[in-house]
N, C-alpha and C. Protein backbone atom coordinates (compact mmCIF):
# COMPACT_ATOMS: atom_id res chain seq x y z
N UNK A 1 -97.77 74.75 45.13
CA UNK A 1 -96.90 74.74 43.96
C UNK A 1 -95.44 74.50 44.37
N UNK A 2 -95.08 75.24 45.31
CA UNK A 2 -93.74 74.96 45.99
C UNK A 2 -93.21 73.31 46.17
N UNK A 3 -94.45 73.33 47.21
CA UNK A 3 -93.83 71.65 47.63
C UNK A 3 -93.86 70.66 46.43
N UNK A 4 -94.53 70.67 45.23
CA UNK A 4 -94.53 70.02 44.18
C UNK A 4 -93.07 70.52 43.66
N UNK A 5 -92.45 71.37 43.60
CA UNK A 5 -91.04 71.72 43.12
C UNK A 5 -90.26 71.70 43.68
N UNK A 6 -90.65 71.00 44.88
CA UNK A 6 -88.86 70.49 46.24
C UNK A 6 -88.52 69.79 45.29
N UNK A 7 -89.24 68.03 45.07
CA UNK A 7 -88.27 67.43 44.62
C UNK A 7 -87.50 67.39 43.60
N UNK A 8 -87.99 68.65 42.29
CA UNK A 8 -86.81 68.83 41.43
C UNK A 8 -85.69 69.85 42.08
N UNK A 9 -86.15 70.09 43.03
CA UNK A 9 -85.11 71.61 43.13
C UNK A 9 -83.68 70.64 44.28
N UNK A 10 -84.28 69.72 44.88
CA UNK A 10 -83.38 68.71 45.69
C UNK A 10 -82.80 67.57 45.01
N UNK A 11 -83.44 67.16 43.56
CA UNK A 11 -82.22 66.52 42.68
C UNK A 11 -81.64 67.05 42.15
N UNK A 12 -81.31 68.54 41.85
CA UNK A 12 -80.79 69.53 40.86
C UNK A 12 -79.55 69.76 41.96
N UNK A 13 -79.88 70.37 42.80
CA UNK A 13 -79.13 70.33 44.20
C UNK A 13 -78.07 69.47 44.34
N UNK A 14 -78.46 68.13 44.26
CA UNK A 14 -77.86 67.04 44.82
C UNK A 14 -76.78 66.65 43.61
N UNK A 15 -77.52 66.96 42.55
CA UNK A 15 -76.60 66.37 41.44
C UNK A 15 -75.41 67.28 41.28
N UNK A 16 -75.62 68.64 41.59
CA UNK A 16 -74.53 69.85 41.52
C UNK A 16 -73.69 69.85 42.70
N UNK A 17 -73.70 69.07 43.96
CA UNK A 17 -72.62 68.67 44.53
C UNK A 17 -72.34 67.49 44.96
N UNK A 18 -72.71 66.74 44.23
CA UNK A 18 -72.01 65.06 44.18
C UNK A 18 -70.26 65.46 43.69
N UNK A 19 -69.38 65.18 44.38
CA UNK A 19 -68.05 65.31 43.47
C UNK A 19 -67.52 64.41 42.92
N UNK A 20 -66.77 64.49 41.91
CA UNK A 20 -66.45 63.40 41.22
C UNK A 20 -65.37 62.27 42.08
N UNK A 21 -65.07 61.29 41.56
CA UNK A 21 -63.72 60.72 41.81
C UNK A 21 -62.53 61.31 42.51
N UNK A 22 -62.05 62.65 41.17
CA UNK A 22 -61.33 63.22 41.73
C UNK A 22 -61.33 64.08 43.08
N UNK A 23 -62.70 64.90 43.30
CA UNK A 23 -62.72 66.16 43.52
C UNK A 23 -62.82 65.40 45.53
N UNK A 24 -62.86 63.78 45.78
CA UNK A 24 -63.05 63.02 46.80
C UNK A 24 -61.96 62.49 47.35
N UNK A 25 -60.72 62.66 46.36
CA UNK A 25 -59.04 62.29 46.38
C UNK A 25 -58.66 63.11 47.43
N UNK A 26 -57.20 62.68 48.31
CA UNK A 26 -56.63 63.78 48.84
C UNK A 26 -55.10 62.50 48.22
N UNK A 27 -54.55 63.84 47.69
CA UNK A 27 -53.45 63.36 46.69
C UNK A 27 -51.90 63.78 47.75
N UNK A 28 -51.05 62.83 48.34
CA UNK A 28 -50.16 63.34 49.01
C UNK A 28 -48.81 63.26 48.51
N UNK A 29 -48.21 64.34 48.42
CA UNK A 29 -46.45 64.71 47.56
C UNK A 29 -45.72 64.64 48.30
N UNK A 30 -44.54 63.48 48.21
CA UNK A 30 -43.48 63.10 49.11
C UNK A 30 -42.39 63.52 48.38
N UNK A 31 -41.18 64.79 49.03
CA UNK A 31 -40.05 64.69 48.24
C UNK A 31 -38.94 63.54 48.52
N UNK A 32 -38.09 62.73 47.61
CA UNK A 32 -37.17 61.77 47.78
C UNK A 32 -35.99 62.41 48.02
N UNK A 33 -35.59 63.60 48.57
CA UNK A 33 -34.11 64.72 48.69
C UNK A 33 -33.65 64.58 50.07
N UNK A 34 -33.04 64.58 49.66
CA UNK A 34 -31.84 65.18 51.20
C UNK A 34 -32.48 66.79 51.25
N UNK A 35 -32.08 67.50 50.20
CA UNK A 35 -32.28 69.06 50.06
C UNK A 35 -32.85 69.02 48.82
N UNK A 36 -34.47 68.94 49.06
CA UNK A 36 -35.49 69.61 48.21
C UNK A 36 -35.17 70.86 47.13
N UNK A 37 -34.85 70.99 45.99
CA UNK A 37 -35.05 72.40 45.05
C UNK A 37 -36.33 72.54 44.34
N UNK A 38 -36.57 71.42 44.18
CA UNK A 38 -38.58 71.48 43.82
C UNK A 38 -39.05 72.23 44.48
N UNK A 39 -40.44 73.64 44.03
CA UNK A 39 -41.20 73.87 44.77
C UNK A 39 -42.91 72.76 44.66
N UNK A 40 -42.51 72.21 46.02
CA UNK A 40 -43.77 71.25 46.08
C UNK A 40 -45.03 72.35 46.42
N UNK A 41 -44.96 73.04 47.46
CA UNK A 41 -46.08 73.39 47.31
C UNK A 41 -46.98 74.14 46.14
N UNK A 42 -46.10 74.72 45.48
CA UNK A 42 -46.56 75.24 44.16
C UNK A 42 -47.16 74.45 43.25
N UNK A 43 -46.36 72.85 42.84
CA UNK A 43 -46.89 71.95 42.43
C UNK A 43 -48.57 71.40 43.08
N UNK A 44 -48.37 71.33 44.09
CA UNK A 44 -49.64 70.66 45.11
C UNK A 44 -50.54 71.47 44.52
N UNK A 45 -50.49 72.65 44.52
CA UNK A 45 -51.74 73.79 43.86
C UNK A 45 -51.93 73.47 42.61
N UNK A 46 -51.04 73.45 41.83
CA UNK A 46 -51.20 72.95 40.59
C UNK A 46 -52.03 71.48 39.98
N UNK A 47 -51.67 70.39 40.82
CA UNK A 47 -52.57 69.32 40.93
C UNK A 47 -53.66 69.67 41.60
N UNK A 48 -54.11 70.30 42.45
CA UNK A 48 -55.75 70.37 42.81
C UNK A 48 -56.41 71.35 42.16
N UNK A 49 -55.48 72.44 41.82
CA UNK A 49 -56.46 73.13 40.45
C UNK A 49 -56.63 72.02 38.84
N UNK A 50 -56.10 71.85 38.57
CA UNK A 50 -56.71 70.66 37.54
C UNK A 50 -56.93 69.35 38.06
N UNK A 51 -57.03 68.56 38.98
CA UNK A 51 -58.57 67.67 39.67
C UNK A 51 -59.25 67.93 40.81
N UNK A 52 -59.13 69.47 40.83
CA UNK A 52 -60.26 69.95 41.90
C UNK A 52 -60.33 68.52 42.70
N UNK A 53 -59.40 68.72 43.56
CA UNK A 53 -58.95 67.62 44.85
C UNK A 53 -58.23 68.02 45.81
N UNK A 54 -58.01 67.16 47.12
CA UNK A 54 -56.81 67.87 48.23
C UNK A 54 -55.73 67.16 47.53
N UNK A 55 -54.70 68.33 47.87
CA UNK A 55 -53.57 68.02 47.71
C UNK A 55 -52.52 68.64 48.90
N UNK A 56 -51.85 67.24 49.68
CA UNK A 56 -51.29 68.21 50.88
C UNK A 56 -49.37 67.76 50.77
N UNK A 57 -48.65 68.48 51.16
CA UNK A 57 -47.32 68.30 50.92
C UNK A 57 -46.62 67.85 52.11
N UNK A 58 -46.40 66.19 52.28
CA UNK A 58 -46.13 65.28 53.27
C UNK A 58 -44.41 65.51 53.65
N UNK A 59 -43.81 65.30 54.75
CA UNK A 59 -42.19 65.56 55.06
C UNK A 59 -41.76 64.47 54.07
N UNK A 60 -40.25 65.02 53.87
CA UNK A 60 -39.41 64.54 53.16
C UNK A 60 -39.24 62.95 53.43
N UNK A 61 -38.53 61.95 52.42
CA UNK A 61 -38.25 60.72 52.73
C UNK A 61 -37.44 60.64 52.57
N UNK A 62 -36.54 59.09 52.62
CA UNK A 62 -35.40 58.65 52.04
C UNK A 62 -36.04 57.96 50.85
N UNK A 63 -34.73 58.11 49.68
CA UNK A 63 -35.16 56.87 48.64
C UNK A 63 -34.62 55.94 49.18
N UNK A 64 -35.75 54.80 48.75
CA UNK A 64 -35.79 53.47 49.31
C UNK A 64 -34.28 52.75 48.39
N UNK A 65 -33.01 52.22 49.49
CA UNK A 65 -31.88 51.70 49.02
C UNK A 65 -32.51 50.69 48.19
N UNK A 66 -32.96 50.01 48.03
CA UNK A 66 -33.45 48.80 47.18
C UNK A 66 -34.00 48.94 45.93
N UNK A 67 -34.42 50.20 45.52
CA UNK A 67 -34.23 50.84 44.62
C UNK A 67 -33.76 51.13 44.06
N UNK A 68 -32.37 51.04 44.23
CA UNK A 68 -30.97 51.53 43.53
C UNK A 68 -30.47 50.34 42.91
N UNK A 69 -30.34 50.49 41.43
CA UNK A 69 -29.27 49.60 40.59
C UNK A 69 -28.04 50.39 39.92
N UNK A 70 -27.31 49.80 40.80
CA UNK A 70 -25.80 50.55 40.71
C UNK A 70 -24.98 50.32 39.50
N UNK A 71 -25.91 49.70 38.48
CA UNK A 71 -24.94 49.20 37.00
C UNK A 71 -25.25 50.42 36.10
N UNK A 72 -26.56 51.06 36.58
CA UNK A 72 -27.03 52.32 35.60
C UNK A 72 -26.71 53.48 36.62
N UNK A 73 -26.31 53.41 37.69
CA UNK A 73 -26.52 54.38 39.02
C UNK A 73 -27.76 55.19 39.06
N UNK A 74 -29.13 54.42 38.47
CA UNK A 74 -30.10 55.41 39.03
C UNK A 74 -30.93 54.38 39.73
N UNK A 75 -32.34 54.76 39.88
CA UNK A 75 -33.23 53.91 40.96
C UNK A 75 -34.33 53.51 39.94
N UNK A 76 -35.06 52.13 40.63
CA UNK A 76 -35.97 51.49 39.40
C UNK A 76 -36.90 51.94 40.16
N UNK A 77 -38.11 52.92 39.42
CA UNK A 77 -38.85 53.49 39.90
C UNK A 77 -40.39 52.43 40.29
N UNK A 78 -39.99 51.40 39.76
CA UNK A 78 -41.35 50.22 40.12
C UNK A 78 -41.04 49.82 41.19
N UNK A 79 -39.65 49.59 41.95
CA UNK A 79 -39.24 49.21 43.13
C UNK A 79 -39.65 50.90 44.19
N UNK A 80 -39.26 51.98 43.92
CA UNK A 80 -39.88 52.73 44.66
C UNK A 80 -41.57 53.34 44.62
N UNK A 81 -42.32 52.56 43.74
CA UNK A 81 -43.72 52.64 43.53
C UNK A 81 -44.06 51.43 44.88
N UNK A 82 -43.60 50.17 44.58
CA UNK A 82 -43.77 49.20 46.17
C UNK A 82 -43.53 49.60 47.35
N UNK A 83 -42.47 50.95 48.14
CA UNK A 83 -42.01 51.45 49.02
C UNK A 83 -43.28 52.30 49.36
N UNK A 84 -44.04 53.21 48.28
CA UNK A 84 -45.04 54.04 48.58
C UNK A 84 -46.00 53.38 48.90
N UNK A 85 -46.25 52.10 48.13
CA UNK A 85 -47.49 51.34 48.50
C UNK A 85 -47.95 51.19 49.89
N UNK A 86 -46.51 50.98 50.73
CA UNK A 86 -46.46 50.50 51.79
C UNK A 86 -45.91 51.65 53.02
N UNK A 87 -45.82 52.48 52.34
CA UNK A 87 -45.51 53.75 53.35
C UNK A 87 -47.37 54.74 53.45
N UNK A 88 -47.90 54.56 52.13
CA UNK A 88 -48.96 55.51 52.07
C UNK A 88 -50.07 55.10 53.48
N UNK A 89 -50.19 56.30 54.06
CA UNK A 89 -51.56 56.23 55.09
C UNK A 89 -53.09 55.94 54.57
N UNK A 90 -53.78 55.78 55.27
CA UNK A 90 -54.97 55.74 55.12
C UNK A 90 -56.10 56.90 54.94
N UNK A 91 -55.44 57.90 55.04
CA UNK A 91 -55.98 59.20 55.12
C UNK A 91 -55.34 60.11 53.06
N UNK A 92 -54.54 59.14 52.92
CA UNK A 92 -53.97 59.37 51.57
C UNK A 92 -54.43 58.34 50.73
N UNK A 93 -55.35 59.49 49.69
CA UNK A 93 -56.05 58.50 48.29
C UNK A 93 -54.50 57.86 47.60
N UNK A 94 -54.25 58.91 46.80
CA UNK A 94 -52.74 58.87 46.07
C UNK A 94 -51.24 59.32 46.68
N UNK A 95 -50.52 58.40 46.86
CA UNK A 95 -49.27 59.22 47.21
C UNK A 95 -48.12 59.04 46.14
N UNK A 96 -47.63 60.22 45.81
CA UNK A 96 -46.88 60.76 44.68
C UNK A 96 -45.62 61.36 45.14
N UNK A 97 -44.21 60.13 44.69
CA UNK A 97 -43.05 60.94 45.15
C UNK A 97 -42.19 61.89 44.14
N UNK A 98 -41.72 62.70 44.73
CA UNK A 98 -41.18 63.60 43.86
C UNK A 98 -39.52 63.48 43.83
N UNK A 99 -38.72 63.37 42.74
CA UNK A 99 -37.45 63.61 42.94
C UNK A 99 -36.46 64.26 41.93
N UNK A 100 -35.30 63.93 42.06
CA UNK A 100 -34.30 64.74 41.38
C UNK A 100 -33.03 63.29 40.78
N UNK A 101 -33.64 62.55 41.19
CA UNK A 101 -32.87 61.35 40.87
C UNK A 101 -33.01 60.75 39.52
N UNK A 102 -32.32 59.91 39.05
CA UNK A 102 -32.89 59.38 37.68
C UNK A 102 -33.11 58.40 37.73
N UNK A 103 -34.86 58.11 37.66
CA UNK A 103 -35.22 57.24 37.66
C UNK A 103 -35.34 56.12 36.28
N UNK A 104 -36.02 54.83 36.38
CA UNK A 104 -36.33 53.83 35.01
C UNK A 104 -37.08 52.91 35.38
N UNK A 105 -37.68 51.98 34.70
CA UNK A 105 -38.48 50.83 34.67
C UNK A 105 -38.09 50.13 33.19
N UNK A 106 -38.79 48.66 33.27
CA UNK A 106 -38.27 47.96 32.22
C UNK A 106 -39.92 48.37 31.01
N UNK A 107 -39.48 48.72 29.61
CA UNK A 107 -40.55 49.01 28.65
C UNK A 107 -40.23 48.33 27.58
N UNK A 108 -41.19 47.25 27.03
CA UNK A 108 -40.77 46.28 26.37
C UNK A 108 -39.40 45.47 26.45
N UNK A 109 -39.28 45.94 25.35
CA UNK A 109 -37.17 45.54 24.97
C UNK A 109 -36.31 45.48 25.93
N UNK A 110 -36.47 46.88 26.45
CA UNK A 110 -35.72 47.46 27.28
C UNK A 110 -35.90 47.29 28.98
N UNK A 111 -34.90 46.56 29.45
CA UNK A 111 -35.06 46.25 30.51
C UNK A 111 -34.63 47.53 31.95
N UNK A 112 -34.26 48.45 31.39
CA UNK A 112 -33.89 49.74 32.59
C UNK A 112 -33.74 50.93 31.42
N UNK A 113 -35.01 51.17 31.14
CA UNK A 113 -35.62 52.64 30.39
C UNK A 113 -35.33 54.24 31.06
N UNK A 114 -34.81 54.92 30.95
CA UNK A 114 -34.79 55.98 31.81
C UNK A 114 -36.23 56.43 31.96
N UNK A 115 -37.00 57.24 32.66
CA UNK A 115 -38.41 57.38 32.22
C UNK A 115 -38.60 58.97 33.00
N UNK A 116 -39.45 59.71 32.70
CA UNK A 116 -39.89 61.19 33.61
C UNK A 116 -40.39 60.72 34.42
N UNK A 117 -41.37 59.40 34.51
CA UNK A 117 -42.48 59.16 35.90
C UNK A 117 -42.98 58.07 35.69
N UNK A 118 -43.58 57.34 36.55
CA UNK A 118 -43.97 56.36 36.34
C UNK A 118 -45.29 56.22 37.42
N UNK A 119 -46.73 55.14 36.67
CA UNK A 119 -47.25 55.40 37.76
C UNK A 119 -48.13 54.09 37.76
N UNK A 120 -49.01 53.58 38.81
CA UNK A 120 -49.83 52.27 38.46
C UNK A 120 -50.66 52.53 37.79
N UNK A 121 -52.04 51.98 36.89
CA UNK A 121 -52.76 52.03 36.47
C UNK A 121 -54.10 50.87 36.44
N UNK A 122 -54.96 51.25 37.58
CA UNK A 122 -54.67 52.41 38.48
C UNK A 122 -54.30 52.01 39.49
N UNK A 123 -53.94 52.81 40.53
CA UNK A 123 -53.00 52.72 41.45
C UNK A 123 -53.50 53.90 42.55
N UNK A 124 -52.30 53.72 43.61
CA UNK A 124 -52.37 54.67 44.86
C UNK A 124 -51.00 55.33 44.81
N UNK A 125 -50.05 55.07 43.78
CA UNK A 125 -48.87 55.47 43.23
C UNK A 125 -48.25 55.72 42.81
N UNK A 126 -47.42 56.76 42.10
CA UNK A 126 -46.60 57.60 41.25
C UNK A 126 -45.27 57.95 41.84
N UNK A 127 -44.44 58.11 40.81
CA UNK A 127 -42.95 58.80 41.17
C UNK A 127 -42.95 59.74 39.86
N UNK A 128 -42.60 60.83 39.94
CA UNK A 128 -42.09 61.26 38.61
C UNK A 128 -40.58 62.07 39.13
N UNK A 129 -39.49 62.59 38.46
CA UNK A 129 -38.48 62.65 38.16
C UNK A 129 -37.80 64.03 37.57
N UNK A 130 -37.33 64.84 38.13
CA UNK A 130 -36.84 66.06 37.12
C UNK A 130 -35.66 66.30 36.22
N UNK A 131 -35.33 64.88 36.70
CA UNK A 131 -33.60 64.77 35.84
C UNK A 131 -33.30 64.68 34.85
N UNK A 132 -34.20 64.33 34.39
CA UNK A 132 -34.66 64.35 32.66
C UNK A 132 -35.52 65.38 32.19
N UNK A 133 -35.72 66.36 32.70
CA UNK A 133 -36.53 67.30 32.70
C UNK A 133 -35.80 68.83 32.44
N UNK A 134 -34.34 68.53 32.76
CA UNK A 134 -34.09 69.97 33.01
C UNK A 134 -32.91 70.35 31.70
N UNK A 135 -32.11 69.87 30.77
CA UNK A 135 -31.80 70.22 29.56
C UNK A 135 -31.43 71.62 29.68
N UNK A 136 -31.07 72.02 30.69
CA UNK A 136 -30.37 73.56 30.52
C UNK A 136 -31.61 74.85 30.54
N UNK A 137 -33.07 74.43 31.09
CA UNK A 137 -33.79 75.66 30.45
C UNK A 137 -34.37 76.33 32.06
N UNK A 138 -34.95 77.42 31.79
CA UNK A 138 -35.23 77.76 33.19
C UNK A 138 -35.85 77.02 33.97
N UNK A 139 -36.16 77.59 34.96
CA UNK A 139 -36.83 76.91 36.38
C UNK A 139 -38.26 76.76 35.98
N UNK A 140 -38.82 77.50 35.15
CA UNK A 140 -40.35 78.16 34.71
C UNK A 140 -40.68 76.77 33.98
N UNK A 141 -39.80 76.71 32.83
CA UNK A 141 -39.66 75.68 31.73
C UNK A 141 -39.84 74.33 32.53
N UNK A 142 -38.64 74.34 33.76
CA UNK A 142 -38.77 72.81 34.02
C UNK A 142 -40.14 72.38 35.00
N UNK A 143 -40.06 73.16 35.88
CA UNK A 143 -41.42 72.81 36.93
C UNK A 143 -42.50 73.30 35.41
N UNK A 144 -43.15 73.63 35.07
CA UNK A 144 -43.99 73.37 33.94
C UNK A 144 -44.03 71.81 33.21
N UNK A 145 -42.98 71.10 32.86
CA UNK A 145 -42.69 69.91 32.47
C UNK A 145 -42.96 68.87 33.50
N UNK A 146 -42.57 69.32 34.46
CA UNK A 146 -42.78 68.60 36.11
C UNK A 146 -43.88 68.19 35.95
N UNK A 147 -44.81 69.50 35.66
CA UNK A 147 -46.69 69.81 36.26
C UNK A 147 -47.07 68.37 35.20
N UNK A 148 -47.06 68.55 33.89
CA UNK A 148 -47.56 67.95 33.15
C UNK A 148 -47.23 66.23 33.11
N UNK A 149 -45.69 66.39 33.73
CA UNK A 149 -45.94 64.65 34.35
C UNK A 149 -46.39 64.22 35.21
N UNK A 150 -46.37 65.13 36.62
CA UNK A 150 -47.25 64.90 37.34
C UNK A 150 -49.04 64.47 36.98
N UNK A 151 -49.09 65.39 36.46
CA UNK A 151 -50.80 65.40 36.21
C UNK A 151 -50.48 63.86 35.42
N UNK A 152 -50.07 63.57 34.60
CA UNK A 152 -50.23 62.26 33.45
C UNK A 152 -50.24 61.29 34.59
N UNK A 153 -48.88 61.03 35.32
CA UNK A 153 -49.10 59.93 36.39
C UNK A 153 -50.22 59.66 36.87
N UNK A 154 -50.97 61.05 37.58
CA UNK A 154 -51.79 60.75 38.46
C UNK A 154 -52.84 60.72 37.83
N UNK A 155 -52.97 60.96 36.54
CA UNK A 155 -54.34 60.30 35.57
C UNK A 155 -54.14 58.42 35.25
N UNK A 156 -52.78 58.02 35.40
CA UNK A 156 -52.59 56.63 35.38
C UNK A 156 -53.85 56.07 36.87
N UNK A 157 -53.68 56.84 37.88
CA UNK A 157 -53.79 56.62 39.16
C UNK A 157 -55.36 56.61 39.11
N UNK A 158 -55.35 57.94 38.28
CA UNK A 158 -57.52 57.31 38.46
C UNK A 158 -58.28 56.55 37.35
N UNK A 159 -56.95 55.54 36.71
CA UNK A 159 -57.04 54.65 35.85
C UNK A 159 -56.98 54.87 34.09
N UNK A 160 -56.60 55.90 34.04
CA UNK A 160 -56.92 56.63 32.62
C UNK A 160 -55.16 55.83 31.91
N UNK A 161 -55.58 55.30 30.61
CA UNK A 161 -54.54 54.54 30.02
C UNK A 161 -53.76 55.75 29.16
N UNK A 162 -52.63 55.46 28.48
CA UNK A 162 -52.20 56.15 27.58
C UNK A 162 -53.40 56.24 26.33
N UNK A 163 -53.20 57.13 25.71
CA UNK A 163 -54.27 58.36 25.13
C UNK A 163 -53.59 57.88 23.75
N UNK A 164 -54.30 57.68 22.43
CA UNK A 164 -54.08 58.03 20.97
C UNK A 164 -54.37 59.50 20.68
N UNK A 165 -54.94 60.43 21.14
CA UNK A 165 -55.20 61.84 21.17
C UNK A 165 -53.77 62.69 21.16
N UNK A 166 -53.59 62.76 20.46
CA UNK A 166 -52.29 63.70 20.20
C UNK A 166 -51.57 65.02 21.06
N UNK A 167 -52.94 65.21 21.37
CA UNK A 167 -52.96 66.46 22.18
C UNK A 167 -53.06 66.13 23.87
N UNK A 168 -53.63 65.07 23.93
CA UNK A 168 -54.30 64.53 25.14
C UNK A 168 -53.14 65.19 26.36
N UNK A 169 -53.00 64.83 27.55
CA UNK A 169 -52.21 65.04 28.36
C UNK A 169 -51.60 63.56 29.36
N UNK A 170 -52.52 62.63 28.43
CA UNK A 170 -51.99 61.05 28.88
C UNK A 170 -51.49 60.65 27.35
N UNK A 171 -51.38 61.13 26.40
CA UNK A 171 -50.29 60.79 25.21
C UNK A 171 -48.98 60.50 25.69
N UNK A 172 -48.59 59.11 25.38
CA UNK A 172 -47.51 58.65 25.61
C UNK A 172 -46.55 59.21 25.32
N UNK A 173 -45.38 59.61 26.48
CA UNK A 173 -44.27 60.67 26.05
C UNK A 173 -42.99 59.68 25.41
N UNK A 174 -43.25 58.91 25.55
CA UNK A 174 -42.01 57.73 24.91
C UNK A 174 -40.42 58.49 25.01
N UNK A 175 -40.03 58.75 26.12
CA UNK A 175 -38.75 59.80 26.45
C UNK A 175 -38.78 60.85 26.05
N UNK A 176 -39.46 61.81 25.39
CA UNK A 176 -39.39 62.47 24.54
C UNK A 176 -39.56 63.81 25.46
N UNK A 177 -38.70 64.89 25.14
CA UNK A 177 -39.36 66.04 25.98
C UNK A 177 -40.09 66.76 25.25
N UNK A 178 -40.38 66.88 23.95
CA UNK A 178 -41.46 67.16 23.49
C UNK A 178 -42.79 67.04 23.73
N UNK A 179 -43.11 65.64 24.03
CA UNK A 179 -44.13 64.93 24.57
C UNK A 179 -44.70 65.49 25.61
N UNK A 180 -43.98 66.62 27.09
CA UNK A 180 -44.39 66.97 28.09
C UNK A 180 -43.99 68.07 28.00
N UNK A 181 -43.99 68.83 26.78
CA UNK A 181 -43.78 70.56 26.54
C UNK A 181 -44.84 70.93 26.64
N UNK A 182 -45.74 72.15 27.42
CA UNK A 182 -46.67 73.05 26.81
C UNK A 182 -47.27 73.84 28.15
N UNK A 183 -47.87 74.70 28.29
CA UNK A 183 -47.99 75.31 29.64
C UNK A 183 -50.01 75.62 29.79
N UNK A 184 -50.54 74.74 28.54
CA UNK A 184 -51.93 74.33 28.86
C UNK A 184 -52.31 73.16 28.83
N UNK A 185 -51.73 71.96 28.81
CA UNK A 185 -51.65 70.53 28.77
C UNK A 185 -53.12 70.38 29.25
N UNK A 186 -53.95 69.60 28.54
CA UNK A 186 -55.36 69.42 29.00
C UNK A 186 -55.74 68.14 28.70
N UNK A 187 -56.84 66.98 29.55
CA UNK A 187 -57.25 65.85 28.92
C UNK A 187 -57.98 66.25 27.91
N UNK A 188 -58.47 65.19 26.91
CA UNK A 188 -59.08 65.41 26.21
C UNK A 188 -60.14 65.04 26.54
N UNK A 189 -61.28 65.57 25.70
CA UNK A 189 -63.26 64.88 25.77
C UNK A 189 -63.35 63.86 26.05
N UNK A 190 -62.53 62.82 26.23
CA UNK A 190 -62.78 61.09 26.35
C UNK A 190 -62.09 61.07 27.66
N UNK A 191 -60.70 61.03 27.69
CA UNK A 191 -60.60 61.24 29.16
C UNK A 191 -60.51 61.72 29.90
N UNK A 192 -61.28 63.11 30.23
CA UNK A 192 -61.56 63.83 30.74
C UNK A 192 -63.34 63.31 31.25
N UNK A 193 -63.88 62.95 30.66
CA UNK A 193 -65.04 62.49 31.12
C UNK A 193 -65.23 60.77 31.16
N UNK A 194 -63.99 60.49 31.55
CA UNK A 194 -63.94 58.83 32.06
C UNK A 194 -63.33 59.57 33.65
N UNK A 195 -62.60 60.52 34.34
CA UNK A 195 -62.79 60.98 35.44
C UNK A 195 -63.29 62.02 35.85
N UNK A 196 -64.19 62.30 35.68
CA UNK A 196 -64.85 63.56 35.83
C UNK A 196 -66.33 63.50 35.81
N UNK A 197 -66.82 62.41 35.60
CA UNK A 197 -68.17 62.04 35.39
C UNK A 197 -69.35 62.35 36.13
């Protein structure tokens, strides 16, 4: 009777630790500072508890000078998405820089958008941004806002598009800090099981 019930008991098995997409990622956080005030490692925990993935916190960089357009004085974050491309190891699924700078990209109309983050879709790359993030409120408030752009980027990264789901946590923030307020930010049923499968 036994040996007739290996082979369900070894696809049941097998299917309960196949990991997903994510859970096969090792996601690496580069700060862009001279002097870091982000806590990255706190963040890093925060991204592998919601995609149950590695997440390890890589030494500091320079922002890439070529990045910088000195007519807005901030950095075009698609020009420092090409710098990561080409800095990321092979041992790194995603690499995700972190900064304090103000970043932009061109969105429609608008050819130098200020933006919270930006990321490929999909991609091996993200930047997101706290400079737009911080509006006078605590530290709690802003790294919370952080978390939730982070996580959105790096759902760009395992290909997940902007969301019509209102609630979603890839709902397009269109500048808005509303858009990346809330301290349970969750995908929704659709994309949540386009990575998670």
């Amino acid at each position: 009777m036994l040996l007739r019930l290996l082979p369900w008991i070894f696809l049941f098995s097998c299917s309960q630790l196949t990991p997903t997409a994510t859970e096969k990622s090792t996601i690496g956080i580069v700060s862009l500072e001279a002097e870091n005030t982000i806590p990255m490692s706190l963040l890093c925990k925060q991204i592998e508890d919601f995609y149950k993935c590695k997440c390890v916190v890589l030494p500091p960089a320079k922002m890439p000078q070529n990045a910088f357009n000195p007519e807005r004085n901030r950095y075009r974050a698609d020009s420092i998405l090409n710098f990561l491309d080409s800095a990321r190891s092979d041992s790194i699924d995603i690499l995700m820089a972190v900064t304090s700078y103000d970043i932009s990209c061109t969105v429609k109309n608008h050819k130098d958008w200020g933006v919270f983050g930006l990321g490929r879709c999909p991609g091996r790359s993200c930047v997101i941004s706290d400079f737009r993030l911080k509006n006078n409120v605590s530290n709690t408030v802003k790294l919370q806002r952080l978390k939730n752009v982070a996580l959105h980027e790096i759902g760009h990264n395992f290909g997940l598009p902007h969301c019509g789901d209102t609630l979603c946590l890839m709902k397009d923030a269109k500048g808005k800090i509303s858009n990346v307020e809330g301290t349970n930010r969750q995908l929704c049923s659709r994309c949540h099981d386009r990575i998670f499968e």
